[in-house]
C-alpha atoms as a PDB file:
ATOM      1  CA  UNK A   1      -0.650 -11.111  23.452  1.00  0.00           C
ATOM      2  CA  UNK A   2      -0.430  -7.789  21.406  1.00  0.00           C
ATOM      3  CA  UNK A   3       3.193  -6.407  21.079  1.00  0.00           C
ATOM      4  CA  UNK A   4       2.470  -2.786  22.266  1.00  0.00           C
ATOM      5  CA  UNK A   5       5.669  -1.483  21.141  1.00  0.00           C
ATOM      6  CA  UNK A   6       4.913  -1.609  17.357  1.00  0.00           C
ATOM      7  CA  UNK A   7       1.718  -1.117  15.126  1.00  0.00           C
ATOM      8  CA  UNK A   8       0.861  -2.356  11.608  1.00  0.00           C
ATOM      9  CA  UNK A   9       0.496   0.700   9.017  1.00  0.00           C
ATOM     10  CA  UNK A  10      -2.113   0.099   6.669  1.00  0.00           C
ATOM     11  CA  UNK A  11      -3.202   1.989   3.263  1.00  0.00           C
ATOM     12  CA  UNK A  12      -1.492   4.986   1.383  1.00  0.00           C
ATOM     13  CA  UNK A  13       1.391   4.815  -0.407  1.00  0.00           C
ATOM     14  CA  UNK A  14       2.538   1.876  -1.708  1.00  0.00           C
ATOM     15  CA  UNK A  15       6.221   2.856  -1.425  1.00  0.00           C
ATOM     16  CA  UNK A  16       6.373   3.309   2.237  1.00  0.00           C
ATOM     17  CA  UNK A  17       9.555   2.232   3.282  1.00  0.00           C
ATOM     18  CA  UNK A  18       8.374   0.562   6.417  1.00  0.00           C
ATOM     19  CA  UNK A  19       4.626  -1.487   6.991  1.00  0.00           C
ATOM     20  CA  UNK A  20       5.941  -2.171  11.096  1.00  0.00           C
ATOM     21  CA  UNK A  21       6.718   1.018  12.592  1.00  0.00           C
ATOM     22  CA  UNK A  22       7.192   2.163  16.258  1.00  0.00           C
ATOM     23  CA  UNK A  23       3.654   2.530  18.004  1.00  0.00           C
ATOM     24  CA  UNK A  24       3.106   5.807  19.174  1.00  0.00           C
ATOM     25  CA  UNK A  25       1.289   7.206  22.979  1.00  0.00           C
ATOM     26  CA  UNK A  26      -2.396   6.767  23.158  1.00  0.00           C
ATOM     27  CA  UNK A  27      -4.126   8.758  21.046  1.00  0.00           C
ATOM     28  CA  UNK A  28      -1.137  10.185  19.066  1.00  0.00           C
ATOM     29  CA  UNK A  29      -1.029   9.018  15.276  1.00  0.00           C
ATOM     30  CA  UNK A  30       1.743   7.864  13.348  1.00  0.00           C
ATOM     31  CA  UNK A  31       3.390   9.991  11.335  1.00  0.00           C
ATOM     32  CA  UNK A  32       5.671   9.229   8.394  1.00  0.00           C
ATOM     33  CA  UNK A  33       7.738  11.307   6.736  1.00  0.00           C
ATOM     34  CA  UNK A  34       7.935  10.918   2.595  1.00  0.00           C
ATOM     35  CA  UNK A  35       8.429  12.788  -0.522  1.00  0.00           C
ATOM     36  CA  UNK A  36       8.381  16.085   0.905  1.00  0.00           C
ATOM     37  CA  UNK A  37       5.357  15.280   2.857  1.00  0.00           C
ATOM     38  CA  UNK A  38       3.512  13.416   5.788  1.00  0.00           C
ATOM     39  CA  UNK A  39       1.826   9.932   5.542  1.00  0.00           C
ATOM     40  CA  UNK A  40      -0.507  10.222   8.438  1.00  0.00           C
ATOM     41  CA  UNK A  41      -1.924   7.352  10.298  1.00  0.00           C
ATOM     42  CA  UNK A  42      -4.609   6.603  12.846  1.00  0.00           C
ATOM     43  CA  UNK A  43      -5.414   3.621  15.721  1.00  0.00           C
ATOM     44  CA  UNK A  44      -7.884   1.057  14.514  1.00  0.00           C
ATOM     45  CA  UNK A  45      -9.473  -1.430  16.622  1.00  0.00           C
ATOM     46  CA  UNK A  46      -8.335  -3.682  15.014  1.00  0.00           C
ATOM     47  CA  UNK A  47      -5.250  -6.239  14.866  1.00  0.00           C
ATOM     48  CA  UNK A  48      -3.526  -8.016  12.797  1.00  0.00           C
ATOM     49  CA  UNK A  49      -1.117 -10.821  12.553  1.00  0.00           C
ATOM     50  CA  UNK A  50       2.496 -10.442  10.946  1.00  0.00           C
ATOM     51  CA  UNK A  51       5.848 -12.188  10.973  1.00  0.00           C
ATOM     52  CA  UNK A  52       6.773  -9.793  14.302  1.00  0.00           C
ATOM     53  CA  UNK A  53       3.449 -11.208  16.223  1.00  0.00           C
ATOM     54  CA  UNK A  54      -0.082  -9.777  16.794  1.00  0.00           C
ATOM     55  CA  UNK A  55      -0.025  -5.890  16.121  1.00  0.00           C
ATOM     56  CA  UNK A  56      -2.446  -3.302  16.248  1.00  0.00           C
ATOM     57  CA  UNK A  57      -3.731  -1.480  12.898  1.00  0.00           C
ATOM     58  CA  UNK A  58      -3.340   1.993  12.022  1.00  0.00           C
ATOM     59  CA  UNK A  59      -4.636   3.025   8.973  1.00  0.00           C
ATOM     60  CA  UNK A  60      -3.973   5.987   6.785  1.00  0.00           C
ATOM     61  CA  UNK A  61      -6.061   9.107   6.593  1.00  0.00           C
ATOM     62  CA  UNK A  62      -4.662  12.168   5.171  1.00  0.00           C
ATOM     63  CA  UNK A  63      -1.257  13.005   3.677  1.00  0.00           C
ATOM     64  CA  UNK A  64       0.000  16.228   4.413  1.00  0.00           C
ATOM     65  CA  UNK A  65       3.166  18.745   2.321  1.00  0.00           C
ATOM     66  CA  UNK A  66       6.220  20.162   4.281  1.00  0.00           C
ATOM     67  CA  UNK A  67       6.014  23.697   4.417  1.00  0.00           C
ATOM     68  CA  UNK A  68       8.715  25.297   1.450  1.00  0.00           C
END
């Protein structure tokens, strides 16, 4: 059974504070905020297995600066 509260971050920066983060609507992405920036991440297909259960994937794409 997939936990559908949560998703699995994958990629980018290794010093992410967090790999299990809060899994966003449909079709939204997960955003992280870091260094004066944004980590961005997007819904694979896939899933993977951690300590908190069977997640889905989302994978990084693009990093974006904070306006300033």
């Amino acid at each position: 059974m997939d936990d559908t509260d949560r998703a699995c971050l994958e990629g980018g920066p290794r010093d992410l504070p967090e790999r299990i983060v809060a899994r966003p609507a449909p079709g939204e992405d997960v955003k992280v905020e870091l260094r004066g920036g944004y980590e961005h991440f997007r819904a694979t297909s896939r899933h993977t297995e951690t300590d908190e259960g069977r997640l889905p994937v989302y994978e990084w794409w693009e990093r974006t600066e904070m306006p300033g």
